[in-house]
Protein backbone atom coordinates (compact mmCIF):
# COMPACT_ATOMS: atom_id res chain seq x y z
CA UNK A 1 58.86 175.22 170.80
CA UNK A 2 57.48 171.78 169.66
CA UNK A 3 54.49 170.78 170.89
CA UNK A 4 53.14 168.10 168.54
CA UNK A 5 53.80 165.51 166.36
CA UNK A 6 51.49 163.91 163.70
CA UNK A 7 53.13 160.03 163.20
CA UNK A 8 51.50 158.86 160.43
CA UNK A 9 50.60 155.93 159.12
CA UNK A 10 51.28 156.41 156.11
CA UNK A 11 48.54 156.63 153.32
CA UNK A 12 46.01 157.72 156.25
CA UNK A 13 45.17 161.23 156.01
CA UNK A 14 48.55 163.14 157.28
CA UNK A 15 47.82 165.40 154.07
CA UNK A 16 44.73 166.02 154.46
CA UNK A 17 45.55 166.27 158.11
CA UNK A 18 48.19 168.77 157.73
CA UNK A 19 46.66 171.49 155.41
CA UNK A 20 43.40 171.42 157.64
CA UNK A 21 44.94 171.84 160.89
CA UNK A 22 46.81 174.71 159.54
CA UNK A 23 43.32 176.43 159.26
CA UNK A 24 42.76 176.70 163.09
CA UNK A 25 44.21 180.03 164.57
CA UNK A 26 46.22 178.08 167.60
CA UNK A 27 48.04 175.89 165.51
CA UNK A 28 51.31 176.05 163.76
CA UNK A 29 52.93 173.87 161.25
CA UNK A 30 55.83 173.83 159.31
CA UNK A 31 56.13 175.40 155.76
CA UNK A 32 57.31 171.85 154.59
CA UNK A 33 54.37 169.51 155.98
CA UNK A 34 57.45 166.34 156.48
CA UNK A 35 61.02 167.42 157.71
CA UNK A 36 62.18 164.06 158.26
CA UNK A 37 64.36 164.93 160.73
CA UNK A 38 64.11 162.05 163.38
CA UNK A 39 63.97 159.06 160.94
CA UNK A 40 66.96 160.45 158.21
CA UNK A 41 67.93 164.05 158.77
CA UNK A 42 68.77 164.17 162.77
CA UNK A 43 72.42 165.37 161.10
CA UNK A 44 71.08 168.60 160.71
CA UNK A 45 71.36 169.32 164.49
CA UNK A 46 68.78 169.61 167.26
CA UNK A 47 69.19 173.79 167.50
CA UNK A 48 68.42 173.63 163.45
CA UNK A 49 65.07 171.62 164.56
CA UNK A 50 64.49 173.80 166.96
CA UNK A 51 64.27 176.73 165.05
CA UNK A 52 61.94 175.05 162.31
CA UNK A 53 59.37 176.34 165.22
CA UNK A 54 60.63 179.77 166.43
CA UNK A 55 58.32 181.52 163.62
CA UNK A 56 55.08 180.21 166.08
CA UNK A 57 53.16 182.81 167.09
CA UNK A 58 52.68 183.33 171.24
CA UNK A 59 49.99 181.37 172.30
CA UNK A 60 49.81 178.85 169.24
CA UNK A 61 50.67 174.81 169.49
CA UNK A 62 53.66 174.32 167.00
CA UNK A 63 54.18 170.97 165.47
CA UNK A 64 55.34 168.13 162.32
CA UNK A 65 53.59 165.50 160.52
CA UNK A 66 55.80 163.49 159.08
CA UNK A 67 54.21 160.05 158.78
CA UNK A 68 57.62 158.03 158.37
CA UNK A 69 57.85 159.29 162.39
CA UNK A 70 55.55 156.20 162.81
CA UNK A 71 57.70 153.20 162.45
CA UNK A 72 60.98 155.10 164.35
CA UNK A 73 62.99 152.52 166.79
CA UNK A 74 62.68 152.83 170.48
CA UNK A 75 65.96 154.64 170.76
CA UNK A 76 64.63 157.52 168.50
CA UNK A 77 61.78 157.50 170.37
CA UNK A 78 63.64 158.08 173.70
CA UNK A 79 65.85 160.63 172.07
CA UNK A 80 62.57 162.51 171.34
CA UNK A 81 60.76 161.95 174.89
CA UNK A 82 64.12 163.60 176.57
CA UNK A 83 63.95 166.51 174.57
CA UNK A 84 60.51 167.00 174.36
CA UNK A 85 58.69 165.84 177.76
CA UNK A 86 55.60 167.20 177.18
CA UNK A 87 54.84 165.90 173.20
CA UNK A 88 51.57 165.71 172.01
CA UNK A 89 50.84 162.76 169.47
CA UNK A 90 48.63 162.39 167.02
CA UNK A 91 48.54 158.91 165.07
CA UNK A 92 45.84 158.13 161.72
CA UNK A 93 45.81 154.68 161.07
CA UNK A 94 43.23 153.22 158.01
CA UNK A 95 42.58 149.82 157.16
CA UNK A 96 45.70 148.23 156.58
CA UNK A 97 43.97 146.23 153.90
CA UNK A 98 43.43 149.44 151.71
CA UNK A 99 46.71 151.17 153.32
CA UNK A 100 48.78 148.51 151.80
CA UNK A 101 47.12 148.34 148.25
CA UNK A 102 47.82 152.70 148.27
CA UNK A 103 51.03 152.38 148.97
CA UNK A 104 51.37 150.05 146.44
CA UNK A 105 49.80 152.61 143.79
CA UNK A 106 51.95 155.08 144.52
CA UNK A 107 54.89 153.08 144.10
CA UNK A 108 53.75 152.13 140.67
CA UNK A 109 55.22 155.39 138.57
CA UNK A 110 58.35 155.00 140.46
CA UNK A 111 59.15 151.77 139.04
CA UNK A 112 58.02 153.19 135.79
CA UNK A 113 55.21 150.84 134.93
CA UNK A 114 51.23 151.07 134.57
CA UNK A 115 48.80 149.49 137.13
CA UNK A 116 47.79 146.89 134.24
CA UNK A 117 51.55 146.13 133.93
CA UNK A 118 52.21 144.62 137.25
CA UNK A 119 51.83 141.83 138.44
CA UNK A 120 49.89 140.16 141.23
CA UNK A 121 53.10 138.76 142.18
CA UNK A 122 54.88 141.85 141.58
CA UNK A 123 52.37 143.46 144.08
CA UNK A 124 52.72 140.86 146.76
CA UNK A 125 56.13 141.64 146.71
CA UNK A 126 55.19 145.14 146.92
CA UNK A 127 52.83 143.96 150.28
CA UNK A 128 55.65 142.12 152.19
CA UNK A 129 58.49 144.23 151.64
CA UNK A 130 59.33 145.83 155.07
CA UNK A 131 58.73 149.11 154.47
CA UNK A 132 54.66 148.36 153.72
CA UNK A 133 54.53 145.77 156.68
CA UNK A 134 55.86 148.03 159.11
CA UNK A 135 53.51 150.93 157.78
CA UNK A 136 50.69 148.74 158.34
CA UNK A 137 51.37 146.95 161.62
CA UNK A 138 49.73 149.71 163.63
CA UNK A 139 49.60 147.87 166.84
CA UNK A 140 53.53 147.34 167.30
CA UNK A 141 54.03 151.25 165.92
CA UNK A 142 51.72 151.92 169.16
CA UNK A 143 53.56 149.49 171.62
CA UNK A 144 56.95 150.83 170.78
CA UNK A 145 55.81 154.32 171.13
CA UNK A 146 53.52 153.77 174.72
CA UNK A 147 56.80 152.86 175.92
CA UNK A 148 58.00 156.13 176.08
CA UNK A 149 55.08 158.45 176.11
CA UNK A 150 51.82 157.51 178.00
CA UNK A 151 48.89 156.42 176.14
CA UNK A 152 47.02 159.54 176.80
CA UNK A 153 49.39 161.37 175.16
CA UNK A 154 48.87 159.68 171.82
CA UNK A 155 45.45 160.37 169.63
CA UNK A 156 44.27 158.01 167.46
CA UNK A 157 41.94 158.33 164.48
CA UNK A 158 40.77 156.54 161.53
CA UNK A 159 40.74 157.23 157.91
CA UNK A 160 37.40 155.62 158.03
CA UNK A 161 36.24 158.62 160.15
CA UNK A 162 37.98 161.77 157.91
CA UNK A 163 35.76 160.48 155.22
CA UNK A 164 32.54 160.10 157.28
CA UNK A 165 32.81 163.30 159.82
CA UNK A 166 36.00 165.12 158.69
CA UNK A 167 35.13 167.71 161.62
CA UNK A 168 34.84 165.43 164.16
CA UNK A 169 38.75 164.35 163.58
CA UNK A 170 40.05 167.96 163.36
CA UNK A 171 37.09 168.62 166.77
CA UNK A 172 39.06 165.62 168.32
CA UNK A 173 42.38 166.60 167.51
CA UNK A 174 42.23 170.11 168.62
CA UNK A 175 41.40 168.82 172.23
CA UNK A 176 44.02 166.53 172.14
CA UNK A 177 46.16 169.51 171.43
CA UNK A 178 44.83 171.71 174.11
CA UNK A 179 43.08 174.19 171.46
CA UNK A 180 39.27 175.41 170.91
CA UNK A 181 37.49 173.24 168.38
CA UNK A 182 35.91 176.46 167.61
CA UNK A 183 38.91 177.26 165.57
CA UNK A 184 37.56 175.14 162.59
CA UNK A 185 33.73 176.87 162.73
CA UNK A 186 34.18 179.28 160.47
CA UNK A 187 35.92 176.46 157.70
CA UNK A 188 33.47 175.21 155.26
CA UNK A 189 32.36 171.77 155.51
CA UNK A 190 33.17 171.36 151.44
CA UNK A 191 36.63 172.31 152.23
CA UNK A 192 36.76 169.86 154.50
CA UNK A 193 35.84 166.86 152.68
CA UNK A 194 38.16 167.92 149.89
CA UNK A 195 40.60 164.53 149.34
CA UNK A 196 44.09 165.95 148.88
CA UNK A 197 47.20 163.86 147.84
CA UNK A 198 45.12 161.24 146.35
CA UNK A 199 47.76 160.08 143.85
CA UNK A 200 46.67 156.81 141.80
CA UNK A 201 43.11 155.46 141.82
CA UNK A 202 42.53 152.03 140.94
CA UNK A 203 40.13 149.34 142.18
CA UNK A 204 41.71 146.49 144.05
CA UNK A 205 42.02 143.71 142.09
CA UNK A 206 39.91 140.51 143.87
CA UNK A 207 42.97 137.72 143.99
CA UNK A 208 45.29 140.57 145.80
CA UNK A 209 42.01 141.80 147.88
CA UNK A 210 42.01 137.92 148.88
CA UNK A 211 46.07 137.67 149.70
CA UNK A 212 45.61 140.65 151.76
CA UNK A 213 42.55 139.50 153.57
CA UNK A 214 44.43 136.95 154.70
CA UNK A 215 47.76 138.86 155.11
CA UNK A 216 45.75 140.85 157.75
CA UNK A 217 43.24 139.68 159.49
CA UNK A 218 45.41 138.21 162.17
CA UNK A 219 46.80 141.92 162.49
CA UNK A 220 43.47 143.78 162.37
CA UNK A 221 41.74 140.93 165.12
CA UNK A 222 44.73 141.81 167.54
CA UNK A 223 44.47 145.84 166.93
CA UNK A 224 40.54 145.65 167.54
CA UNK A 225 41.50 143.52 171.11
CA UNK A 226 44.24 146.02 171.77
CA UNK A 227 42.58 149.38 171.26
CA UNK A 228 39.53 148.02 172.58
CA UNK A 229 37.76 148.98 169.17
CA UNK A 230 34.95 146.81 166.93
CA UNK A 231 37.31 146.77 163.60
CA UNK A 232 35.92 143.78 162.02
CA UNK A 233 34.24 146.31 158.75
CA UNK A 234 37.74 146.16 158.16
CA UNK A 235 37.52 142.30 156.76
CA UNK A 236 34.61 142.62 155.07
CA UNK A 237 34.37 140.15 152.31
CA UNK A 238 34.83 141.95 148.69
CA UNK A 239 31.83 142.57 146.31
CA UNK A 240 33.09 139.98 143.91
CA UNK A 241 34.21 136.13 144.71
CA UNK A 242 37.21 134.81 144.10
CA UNK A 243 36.67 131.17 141.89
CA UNK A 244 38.65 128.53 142.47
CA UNK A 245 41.64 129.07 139.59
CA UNK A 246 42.15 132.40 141.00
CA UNK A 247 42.65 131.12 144.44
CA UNK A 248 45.34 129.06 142.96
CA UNK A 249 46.47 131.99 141.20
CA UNK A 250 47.23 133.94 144.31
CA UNK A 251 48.79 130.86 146.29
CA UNK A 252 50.97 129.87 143.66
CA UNK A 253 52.06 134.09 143.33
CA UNK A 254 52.33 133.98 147.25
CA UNK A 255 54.63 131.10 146.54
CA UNK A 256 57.01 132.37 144.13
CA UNK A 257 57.28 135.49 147.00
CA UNK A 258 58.78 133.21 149.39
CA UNK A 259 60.54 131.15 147.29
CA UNK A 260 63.16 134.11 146.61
């Protein structure tokens, strides 16, 4: 039987998420960490999803993380709250700032290009298509989802926090999930701070650090007010200054975005 479901967002830890959870005795996940199945496979059948979880153990808390889950309309949503009452939820979320510039990254070998080849426009189109704004609006992927299940059902973390106290996330999620934080004493604290699914590493460039800043900060202001959470590190100004011609730069790339 289901019990949980991780949500995403994605580029926020559901990797690293999913292979450490999977190191607690009480908990169950699926061979394949994403399935998919409520945003683009639900043709598969329900009794087909159901049986992705008949391997759990008696006495374990079976579940998915597939971050895609995330942005799913209210209908899917309902769908899932009628066949699944009592879901657990468990929902990373990371500075939208650095989400969006990630997902960016990894699209970056799909379209078969280097980092240094793209463009700063090329990346703000990358930033506004709908698939990165959704990712990254965090606060209307919670809204849509607290109408269906209650708030307490839904555990939040931060990226921020698997890098500072990855133990304290997995500690926090296992009592969300009804299981002994205990389960994770015996895991080594280096094995815990291992990064997985890293995928491209490149410093942000300062114009599209600046378009994003700006992109954002509306977003992140009205998350922090929502959640009830001090989120303002999240707009902290970058290391190096944008001058004046690069300001133009970015407002004239911005432009030729909208333009289209």
């Amino acid at each position: 039987m289901l019990h949980f479901l991780g949500i995403g967002a994605q580029k926020s830890g559901t990797t690293w998420l999913y292979h450490n959870l999977k190191k607690h005795p009480a908990v169950f996940l699926t061979q394949e960490k994403e399935l998919h199945f409520w945003n683009s496979q639900r043709n598969l059948g329900l009794e087909w999803y159901r049986a992705q979880f008949a391997a759990a153990p008696a006495g374990t808390v079976a579940g998915e993380i597939t971050p895609a889950y995330g942005i799913l309309p209210s209908e899917t949503i309902a769908d899932i709250r009628r066949e699944f009452p009592e879901l657990r939820l468990i929902y990373l979320i990371r500075n939208p700032i650095e989400r969006a510039w990630s997902g960016a990254l990894m699209a970056i070998p799909r379209a078969e290009m280097t980092v240094e080849e793209a463009s700063d426009t090329w990346f703000i189109d990358h930033f506004n298509a709908q698939g990165s704004t959704s990712r990254g609006d965090y606060e209307a992927c919670l809204r849509t989802w607290r109408r269906h299940f209650p708030a307490e059902r839904i555990h939040i973390d931060t990226f921020d926090e698997i890098v500072a106290n990855p133990r304290g996330v997995l500690q926090r999620c296992s009592v969300h999930l009804g299981v002994e934080p205990a389960g994770f004493d015996a895991v080594p604290d280096d094995s815990l701070a291992t990064p997985l699914n890293v995928g491209l590493r490149r410093p942000m460039r300062p114009t599209l650090h600046y378009y994003l800043e700006r992109m954002y900060r509306p977003k992140i202001e009205s998350l922090g007010r929502y959640l009830g959470r001090d989120l303002s590190h999240w707009l902290a100004a970058p290391a190096q200054p944008l001058t004046p011609l690069q300001r133009l730069r970015v407002s004239l790339s911005a432009r030729a975005h909208h333009w289209r």
